[in-house]
Protein backbone atom coordinates (compact mmCIF):
# COMPACT_ATOMS: atom_id res chain seq x y z
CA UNK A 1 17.16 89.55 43.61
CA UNK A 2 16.76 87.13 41.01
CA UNK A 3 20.07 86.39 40.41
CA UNK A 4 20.51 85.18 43.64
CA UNK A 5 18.26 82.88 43.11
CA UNK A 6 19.55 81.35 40.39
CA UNK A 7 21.89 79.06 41.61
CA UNK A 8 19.65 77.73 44.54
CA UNK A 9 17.08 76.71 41.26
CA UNK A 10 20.47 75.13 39.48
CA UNK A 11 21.16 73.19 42.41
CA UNK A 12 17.89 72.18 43.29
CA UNK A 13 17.88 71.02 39.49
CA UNK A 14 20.55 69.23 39.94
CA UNK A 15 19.88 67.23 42.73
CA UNK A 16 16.42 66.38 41.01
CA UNK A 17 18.43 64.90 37.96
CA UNK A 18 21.35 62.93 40.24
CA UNK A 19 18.51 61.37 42.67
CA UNK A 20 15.50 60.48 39.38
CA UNK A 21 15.89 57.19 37.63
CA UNK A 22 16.36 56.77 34.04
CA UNK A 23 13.77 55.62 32.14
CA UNK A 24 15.55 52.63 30.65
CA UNK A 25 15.87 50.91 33.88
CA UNK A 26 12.65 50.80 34.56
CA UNK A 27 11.87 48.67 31.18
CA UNK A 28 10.64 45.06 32.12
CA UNK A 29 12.42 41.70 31.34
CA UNK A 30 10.43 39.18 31.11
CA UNK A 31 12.37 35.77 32.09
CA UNK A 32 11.54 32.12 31.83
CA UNK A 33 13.38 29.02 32.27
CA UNK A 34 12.59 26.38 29.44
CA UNK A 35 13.06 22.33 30.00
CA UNK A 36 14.12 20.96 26.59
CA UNK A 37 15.08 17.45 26.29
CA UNK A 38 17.12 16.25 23.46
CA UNK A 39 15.24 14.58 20.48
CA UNK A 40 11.62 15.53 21.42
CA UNK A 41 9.94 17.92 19.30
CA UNK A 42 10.67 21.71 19.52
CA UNK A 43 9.28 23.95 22.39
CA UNK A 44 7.39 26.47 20.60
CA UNK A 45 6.86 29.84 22.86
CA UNK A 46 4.57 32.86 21.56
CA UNK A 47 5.40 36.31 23.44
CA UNK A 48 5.43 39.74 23.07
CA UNK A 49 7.65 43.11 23.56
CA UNK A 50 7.08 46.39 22.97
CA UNK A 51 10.12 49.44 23.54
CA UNK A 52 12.92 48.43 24.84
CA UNK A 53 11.38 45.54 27.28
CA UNK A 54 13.26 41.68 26.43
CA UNK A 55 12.28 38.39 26.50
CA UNK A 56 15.17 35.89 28.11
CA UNK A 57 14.77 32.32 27.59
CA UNK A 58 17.22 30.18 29.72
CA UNK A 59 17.94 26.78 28.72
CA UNK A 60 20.70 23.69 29.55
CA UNK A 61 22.32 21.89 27.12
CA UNK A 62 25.51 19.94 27.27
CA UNK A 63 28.80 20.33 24.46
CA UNK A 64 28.22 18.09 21.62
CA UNK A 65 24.39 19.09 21.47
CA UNK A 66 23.03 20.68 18.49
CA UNK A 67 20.81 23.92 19.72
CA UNK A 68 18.08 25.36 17.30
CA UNK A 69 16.48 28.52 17.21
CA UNK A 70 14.39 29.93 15.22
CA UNK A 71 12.24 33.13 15.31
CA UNK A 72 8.98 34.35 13.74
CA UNK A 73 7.88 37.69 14.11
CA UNK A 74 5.66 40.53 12.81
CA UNK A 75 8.45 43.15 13.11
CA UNK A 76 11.31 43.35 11.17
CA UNK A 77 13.22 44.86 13.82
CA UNK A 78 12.51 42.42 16.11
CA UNK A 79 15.38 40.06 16.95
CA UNK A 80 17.29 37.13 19.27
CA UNK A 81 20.71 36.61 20.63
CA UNK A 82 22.13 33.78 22.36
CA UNK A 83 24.64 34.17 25.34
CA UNK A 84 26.47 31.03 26.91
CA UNK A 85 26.76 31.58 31.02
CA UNK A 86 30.11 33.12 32.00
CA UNK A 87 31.17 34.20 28.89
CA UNK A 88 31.32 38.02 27.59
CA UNK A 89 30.64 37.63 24.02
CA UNK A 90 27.49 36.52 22.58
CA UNK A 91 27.14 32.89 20.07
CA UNK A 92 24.67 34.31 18.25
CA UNK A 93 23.70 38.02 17.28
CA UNK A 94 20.44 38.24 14.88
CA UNK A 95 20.67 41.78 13.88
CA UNK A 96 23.60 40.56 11.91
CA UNK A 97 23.01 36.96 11.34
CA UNK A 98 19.33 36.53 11.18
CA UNK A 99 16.57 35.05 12.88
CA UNK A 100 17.42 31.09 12.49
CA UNK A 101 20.16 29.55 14.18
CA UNK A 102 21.25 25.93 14.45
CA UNK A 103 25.17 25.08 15.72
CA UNK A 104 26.83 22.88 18.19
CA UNK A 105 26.68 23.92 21.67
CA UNK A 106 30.76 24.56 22.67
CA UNK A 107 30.42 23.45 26.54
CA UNK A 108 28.00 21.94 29.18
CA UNK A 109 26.08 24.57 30.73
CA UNK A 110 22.99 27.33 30.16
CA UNK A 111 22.52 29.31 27.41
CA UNK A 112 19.81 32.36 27.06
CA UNK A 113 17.93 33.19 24.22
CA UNK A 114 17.41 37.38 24.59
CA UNK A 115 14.86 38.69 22.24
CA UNK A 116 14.48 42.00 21.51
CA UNK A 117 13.76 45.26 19.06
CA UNK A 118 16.70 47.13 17.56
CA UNK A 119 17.11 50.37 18.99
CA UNK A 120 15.53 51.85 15.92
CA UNK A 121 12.07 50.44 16.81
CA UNK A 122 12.65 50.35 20.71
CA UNK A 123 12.82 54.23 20.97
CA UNK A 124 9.81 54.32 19.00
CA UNK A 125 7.87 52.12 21.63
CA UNK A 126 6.90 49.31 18.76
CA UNK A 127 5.40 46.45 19.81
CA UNK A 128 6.21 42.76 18.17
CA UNK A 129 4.40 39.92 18.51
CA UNK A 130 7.13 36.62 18.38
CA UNK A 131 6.89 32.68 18.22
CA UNK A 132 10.02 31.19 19.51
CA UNK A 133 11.04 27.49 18.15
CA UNK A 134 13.16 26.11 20.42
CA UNK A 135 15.22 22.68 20.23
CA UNK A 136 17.55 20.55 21.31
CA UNK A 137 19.50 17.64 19.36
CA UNK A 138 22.37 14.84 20.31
């Protein structure tokens, strides 16, 4: 009798799996739109993320402009990228170039600044406590 059984239970399981969200999705991004203006002083933003939550930081700038970035943080596995709207690859990946950045922006447009934790430190639920240093140059 219980072998009859056994493939009501499988389906039932299987239903349970197709119909459940995944964890991941459920992990927050926090997103804010920042106003910089070229020559005034850097905007300076203090946050925090912990697993596999990100920060996104959306800013304009036009092509010519010099962006900077730079990021302090408690966690060594704590990092930023920069993504230009409409385009697939990223400017700027920290896990392999570090946590400073300073280059001329290629078009007019908005850029985001992603931070986030490595997957080696996201799956471990870390938390890291960031400044942002944000500016923009002619």
């Amino acid at each position: 009798m219980l072998h009859r059984s056994l493939p009501i239970r499988a389906s039932l399981l299987l239903l349970a799996l197709c119909l459940s969200t995944p964890a991941w999705s459920a992990d927050p991004i926090h997103k804010e739109t920042v106003a910089l203006t070229a020559g005034k002083a850097a905007h300076s933003v203090k946050g925090q993320i912990k697993g596999y939550a990100t920060a996104e930081y959306t800013l304009t700038g036009k092509a010519g402009q010099t962006l900077s970035v730079k990021l302090k943080t408690n966690q060594p596995s704590n990092y930023f990228n920069i993504r230009q709207a409409g385009q697939d690859e990223a400017l700027f990946i920290g896990s392999t170039s570090g946590n400073t950045y300073q280059a001329t922006l290629p078009a007019d447009g908005e850029y985001t600044v992603q931070v986030y934790l490595m997957r080696n430190a996201a799956r471990r639920n870390a938390v890291a406590n960031y400044r942002l240093e944000m500016g923009l140059r002619d």
